[in-house]
Protein backbone atom coordinates (compact mmCIF):
# COMPACT_ATOMS: atom_id res chain seq x y z
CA UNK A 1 -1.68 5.38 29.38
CA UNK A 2 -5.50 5.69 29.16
CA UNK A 3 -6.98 2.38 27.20
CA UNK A 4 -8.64 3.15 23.68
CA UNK A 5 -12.45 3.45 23.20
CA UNK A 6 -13.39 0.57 21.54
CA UNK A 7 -15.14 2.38 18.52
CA UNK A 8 -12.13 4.43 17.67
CA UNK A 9 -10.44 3.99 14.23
CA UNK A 10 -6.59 3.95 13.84
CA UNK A 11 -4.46 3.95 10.84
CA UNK A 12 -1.19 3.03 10.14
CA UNK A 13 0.27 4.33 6.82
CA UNK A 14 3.98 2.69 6.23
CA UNK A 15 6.14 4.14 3.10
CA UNK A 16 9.06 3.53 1.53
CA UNK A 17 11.28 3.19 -2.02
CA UNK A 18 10.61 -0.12 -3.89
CA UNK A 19 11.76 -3.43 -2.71
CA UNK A 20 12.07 -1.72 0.91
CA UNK A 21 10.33 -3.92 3.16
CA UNK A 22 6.65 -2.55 3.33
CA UNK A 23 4.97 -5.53 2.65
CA UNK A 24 7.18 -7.22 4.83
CA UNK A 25 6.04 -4.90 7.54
CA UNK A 26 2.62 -4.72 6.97
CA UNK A 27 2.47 -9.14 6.90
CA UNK A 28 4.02 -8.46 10.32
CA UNK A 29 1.29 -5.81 11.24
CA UNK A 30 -1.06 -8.06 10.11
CA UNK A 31 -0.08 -11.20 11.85
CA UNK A 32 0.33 -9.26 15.57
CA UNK A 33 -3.21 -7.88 14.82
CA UNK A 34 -4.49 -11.40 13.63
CA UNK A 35 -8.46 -11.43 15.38
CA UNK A 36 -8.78 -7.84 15.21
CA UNK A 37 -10.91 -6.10 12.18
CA UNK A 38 -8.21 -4.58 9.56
CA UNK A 39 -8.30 -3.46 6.13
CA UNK A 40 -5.02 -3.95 4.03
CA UNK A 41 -4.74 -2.05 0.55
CA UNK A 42 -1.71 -3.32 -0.77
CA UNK A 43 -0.49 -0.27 -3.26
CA UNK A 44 0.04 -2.93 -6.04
CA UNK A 45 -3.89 -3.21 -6.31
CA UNK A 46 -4.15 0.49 -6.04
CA UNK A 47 -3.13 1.13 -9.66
CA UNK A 48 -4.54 0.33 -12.81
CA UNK A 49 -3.29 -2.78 -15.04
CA UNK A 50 -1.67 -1.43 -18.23
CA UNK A 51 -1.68 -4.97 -19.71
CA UNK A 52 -4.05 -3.84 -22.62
CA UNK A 53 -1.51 -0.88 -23.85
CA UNK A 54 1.04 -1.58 -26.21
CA UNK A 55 4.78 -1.59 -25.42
CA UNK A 56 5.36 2.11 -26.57
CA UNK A 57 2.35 3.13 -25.10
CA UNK A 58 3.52 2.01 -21.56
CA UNK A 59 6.91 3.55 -22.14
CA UNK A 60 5.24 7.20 -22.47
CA UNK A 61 3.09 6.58 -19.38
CA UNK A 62 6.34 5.65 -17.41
CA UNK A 63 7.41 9.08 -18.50
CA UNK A 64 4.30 10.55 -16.69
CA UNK A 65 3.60 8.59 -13.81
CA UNK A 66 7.48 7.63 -12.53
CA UNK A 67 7.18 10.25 -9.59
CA UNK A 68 6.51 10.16 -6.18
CA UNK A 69 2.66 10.30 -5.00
CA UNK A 70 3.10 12.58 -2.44
């Protein structure tokens, strides 16, 4: 195995249903990698707050947006 040049840029992408452990992994990611430069984008900040739509409102957009994102 041939060591990394240093500028090189990995990602690591983890998926999964709700409530399936990603965060869980990527805290673990995280800690193992502790020193080293990351960037974590959590999903949950990835979406917009619906806070400011009423009730009925929301329940249409769950209609739309309930689907997978790939």
């Amino acid at each position: 195995m041939q060591p990394k040049p240093k500028n090189k840029v990995q990602l690591v992408t983890i998926t999964g249903g709700t409530a399936s452990g990603q965060t869980t992994a990527a805290n673990k990611i995280a800690e193992i990698l502790q020193g080293k430069k990351i960037v974590y984008l959590k999903m949950d900040h990835y979406y917009k707050k619906l806070d400011d739509l009423t009730l009925a409102a929301r329940k249409k957009l769950i209609l739309i947006i309930q689907m997978p994102l790939i």
